[in-house]
Protein backbone atom coordinates (compact mmCIF):
# COMPACT_ATOMS: atom_id res chain seq x y z
CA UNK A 1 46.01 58.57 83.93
CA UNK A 2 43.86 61.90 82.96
CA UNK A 3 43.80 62.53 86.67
CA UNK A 4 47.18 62.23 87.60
CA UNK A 5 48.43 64.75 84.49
CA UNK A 6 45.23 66.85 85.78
CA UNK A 7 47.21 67.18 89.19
CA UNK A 8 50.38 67.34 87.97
CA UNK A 9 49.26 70.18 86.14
CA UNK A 10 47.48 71.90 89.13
CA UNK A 11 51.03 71.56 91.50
CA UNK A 12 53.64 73.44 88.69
CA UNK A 13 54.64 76.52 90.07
CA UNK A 14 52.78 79.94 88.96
CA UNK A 15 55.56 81.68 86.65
CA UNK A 16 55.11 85.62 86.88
CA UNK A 17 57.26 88.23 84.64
CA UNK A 18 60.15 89.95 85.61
CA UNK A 19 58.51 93.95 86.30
CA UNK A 20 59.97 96.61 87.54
CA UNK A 21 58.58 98.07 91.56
CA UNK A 22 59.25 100.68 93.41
CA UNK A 23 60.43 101.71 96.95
CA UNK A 24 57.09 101.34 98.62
CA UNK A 25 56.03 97.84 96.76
CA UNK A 26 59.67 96.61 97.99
CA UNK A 27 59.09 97.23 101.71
CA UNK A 28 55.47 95.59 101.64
CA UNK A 29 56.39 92.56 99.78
CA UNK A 30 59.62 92.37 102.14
CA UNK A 31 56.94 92.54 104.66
CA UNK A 32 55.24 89.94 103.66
CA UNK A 33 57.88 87.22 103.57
CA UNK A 34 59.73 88.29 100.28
CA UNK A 35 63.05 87.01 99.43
CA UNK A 36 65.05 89.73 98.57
CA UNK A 37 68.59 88.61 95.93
CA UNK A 38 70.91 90.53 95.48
CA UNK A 39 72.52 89.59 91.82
CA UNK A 40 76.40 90.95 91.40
CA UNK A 41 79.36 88.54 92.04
CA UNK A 42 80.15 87.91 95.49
CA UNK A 43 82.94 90.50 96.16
CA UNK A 44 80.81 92.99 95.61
CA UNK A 45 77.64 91.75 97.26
CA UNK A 46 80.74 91.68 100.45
CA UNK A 47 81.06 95.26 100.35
CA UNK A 48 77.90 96.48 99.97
CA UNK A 49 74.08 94.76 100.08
CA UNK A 50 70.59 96.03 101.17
CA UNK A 51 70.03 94.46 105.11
CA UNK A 52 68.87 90.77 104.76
CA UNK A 53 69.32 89.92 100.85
CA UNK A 54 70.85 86.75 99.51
CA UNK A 55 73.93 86.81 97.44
CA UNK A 56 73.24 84.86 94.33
CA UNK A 57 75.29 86.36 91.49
CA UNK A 58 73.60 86.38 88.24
CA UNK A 59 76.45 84.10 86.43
CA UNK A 60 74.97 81.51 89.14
CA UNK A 61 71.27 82.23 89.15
CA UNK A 62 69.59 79.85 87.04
CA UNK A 63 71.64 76.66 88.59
CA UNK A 64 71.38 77.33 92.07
CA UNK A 65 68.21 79.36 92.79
CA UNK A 66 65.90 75.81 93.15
CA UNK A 67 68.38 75.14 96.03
CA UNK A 68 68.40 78.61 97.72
CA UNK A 69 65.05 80.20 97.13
CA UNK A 70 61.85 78.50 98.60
CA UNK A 71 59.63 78.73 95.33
CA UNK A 72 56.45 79.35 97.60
CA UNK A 73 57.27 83.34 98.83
CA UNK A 74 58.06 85.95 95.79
CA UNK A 75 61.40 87.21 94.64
CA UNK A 76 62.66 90.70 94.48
CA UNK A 77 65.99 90.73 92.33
CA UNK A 78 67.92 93.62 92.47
CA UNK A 79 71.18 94.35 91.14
CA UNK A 80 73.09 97.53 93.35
CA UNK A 81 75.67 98.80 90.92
CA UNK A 82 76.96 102.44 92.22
CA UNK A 83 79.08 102.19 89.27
């Protein structure tokens, strides 16, 4: 049984902070195979979104990113208000 909790333990997913990047971190993590969300509601994400992210408004984030995100490549969340 100590085994099986042992690699139970060893498969949860590695939880990293919210932090804030810049320009230059952006494109090299894009680079690399980063998922890039885009979190306002989905009229807005319509008329304006950086090339390639996901729509996945923030009211809907926490239900639905297990079944859009693949939890093996990072995250970049961004939020473009012009407002």
């Amino acid at each position: 049984m100590r085994r099986q909790i042992q690699e139970e333990e060893e498969e949860a997913p590695r939880v990293v902070r919210p932090r804030e990047i810049h320009r230059d971190e952006v494109r090299r993590l894009l680079q690399d195979g980063a998922q890039l969300v885009e979190v306002l509601p989905d009229k807005e994400y319509e008329e304006d979104h950086l090339p390639g992210a996901l729509n996945l408004p923030l009211r809907r984030l926490e239900t639905d990113a297990r079944q859009i995100l693949d939890p093996a490549r990072p995250v970049i969340v961004y939020c473009w208000d012009s407002a």
